[in-house]
C-alpha atoms as a PDB file:
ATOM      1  CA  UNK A   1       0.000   0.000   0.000  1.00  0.00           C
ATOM      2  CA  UNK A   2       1.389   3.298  -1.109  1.00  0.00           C
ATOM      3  CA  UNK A   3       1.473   6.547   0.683  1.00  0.00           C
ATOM      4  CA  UNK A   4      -0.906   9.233  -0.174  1.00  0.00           C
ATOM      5  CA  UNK A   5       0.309  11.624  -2.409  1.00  0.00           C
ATOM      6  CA  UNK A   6      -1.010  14.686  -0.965  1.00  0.00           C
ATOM      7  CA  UNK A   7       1.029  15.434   1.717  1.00  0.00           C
ATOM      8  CA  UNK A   8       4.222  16.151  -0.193  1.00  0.00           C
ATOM      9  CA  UNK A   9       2.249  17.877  -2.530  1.00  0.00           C
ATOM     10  CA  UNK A  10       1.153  20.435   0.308  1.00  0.00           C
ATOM     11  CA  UNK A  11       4.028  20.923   1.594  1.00  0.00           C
ATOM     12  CA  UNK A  12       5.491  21.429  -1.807  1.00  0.00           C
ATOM     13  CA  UNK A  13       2.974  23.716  -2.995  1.00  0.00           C
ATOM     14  CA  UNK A  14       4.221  25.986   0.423  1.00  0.00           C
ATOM     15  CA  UNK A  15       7.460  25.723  -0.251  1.00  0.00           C
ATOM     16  CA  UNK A  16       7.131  26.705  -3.987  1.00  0.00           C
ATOM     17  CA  UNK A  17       5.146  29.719  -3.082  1.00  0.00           C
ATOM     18  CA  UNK A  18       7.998  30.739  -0.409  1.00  0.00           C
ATOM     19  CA  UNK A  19      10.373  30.445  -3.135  1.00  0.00           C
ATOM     20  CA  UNK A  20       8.052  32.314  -6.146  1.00  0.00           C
ATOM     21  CA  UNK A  21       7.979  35.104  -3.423  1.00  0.00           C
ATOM     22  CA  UNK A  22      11.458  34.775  -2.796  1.00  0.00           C
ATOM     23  CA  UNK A  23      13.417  35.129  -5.922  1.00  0.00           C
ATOM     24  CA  UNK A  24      10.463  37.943  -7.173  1.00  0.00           C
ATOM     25  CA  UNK A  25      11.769  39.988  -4.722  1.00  0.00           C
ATOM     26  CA  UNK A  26      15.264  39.609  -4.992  1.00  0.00           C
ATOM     27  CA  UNK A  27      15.444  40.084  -9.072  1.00  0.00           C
ATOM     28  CA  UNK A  28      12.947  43.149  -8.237  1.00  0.00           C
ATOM     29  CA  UNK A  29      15.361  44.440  -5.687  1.00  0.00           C
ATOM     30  CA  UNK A  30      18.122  43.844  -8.526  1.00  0.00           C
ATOM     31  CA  UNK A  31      16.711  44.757 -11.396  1.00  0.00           C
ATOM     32  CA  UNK A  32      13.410  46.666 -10.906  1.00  0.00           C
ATOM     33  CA  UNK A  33      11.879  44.219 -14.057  1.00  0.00           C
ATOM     34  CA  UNK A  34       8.710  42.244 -12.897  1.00  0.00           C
ATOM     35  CA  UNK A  35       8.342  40.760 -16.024  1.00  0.00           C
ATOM     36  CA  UNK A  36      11.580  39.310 -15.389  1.00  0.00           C
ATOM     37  CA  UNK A  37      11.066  38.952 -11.740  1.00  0.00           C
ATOM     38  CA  UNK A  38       7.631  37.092 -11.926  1.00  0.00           C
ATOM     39  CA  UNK A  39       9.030  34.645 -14.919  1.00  0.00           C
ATOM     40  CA  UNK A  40      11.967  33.606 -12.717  1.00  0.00           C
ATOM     41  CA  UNK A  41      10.008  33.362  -9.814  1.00  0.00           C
ATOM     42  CA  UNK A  42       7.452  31.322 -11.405  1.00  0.00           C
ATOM     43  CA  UNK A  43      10.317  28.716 -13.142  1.00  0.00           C
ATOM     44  CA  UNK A  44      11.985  28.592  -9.589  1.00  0.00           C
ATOM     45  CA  UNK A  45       8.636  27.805  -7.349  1.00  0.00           C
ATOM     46  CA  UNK A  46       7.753  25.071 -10.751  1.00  0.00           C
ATOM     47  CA  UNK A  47      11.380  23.089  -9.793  1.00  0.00           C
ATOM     48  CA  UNK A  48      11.049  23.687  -6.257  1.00  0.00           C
ATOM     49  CA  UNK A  49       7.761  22.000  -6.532  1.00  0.00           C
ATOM     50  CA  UNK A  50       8.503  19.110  -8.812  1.00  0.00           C
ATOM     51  CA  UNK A  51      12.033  18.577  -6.396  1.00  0.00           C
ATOM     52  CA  UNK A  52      10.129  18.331  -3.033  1.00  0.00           C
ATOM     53  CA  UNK A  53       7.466  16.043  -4.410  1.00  0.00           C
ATOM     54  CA  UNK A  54       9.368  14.205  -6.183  1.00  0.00           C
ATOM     55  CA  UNK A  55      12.047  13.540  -2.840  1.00  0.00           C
ATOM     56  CA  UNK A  56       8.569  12.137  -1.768  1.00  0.00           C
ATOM     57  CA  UNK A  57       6.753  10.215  -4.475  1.00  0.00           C
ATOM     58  CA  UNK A  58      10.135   9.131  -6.052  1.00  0.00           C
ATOM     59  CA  UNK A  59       9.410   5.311  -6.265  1.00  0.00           C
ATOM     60  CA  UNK A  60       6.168   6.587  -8.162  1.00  0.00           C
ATOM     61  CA  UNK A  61       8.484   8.027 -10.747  1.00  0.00           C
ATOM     62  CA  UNK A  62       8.123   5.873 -14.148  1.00  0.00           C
ATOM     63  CA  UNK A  63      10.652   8.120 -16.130  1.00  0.00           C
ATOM     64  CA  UNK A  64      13.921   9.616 -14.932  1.00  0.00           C
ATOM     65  CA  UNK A  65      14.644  12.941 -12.806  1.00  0.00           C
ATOM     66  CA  UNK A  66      14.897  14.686 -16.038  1.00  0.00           C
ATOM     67  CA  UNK A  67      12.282  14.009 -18.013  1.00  0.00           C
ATOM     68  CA  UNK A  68       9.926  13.645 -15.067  1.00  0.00           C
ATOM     69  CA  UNK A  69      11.011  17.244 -14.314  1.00  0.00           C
ATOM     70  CA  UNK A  70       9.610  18.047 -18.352  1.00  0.00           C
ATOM     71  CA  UNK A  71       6.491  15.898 -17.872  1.00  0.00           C
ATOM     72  CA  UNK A  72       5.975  18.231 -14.596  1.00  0.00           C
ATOM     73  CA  UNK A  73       6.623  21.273 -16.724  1.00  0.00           C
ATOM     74  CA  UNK A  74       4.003  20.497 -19.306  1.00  0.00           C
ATOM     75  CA  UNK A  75       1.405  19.706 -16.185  1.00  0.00           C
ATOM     76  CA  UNK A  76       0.874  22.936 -14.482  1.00  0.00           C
ATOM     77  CA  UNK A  77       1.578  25.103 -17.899  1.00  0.00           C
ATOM     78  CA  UNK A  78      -1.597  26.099 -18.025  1.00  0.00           C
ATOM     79  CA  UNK A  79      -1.091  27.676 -14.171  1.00  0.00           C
ATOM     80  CA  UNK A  80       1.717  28.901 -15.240  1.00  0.00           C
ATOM     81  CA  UNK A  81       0.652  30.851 -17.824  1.00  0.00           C
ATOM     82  CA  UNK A  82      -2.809  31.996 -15.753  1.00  0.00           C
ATOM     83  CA  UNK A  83      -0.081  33.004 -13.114  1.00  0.00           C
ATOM     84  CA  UNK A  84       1.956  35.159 -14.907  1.00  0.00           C
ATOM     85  CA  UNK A  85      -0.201  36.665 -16.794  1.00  0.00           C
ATOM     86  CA  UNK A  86      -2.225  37.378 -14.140  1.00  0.00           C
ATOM     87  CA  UNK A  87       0.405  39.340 -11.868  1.00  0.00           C
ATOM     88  CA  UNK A  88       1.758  41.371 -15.103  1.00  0.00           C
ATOM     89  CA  UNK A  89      -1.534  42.327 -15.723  1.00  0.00           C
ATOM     90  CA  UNK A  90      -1.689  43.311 -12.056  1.00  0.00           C
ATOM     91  CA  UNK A  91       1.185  45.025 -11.832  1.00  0.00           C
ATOM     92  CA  UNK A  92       1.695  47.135 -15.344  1.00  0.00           C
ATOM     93  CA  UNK A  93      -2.185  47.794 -15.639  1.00  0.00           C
ATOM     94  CA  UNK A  94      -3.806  47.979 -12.380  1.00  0.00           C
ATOM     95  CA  UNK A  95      -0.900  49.216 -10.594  1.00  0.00           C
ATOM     96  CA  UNK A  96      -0.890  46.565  -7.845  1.00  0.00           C
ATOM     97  CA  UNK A  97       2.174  46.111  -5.232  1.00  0.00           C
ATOM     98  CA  UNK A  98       4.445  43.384  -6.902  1.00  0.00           C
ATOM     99  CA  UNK A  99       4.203  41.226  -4.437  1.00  0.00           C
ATOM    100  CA  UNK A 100       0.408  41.374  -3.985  1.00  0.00           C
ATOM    101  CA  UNK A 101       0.150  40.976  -8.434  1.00  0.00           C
ATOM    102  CA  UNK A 102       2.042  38.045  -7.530  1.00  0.00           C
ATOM    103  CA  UNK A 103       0.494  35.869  -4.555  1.00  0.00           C
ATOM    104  CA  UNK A 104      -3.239  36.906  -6.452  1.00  0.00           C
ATOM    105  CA  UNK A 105      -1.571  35.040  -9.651  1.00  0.00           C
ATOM    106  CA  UNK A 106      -0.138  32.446  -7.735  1.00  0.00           C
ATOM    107  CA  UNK A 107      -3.793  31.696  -6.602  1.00  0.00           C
ATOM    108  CA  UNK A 108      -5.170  31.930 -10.142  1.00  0.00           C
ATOM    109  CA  UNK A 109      -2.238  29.877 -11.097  1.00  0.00           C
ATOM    110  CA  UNK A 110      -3.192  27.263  -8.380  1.00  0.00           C
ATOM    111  CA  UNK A 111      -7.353  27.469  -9.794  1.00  0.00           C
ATOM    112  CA  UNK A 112      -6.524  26.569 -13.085  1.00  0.00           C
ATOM    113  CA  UNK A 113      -4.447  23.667 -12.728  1.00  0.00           C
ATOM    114  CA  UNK A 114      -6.829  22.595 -10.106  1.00  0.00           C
ATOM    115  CA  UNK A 115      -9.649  22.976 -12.668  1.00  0.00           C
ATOM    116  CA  UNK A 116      -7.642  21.464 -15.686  1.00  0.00           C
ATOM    117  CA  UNK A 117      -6.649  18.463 -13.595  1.00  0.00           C
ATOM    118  CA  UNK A 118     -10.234  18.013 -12.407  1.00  0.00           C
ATOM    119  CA  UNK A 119     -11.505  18.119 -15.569  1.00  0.00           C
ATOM    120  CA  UNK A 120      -8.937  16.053 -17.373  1.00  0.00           C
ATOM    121  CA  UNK A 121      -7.409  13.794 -15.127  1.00  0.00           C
ATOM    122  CA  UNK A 122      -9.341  13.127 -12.499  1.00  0.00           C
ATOM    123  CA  UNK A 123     -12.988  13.190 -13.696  1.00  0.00           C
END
């Protein structure tokens, strides 16, 4: 009998959002470019994500590191896209704080793959 899988995807979900918030404000504090900022951000919190679940679930793994790293990419694209555009949408039209354009795209971010994996995967 296997584990559950959710756990390590809660706590990897926290973690990623830690890290999103983390490198956002350190390429903001370097650079002053969100869409930068939020883009790095984003790809950082992705292999944060796919790294703690995956130090989890490994045994679950049917491909390698690598490519299961890919296959994790092409999962939560459609999140990642909602998220970013989102927060620059946030930030360059509405004129929200950086950090706030980012956490309300994280959430968006977090809807749709919710909804797209709902929908798709687990009807």
């Amino acid at each position: 009998l296997k584990a559950s899988p959710i756990l390590p995807m809660v706590l990897a979900g926290a973690t990623g959002v830690l890290v999103n918030l983390l490198v956002l404000w350190l390429v903001m504090f370097l650079s002053h470019m969100f869409f930068l900022a939020s883009a790095l951000g984003i790809e950082a919190s992705v292999i944060n994500n796919y790294l703690v679940a995956d130090a989890f679930l490994h045994s679950r793994r049917r491909v390698g590191k690598l490519r299961g790293l890919l296959y994790f990419h092409g999962s939560v694209l459609a999140g990642v896209f909602a998220q970013y555009g989102a927060a620059n949408a946030l930030f360059y039209v509405l004129h929200m704080p950086y950090l706030v354009a980012q956490v309300v795209g994280i959430l968006l971010g977090f809807i749709a793959n919710y909804l797209l994996s709902t929908s798709t995967v687990w009807q």
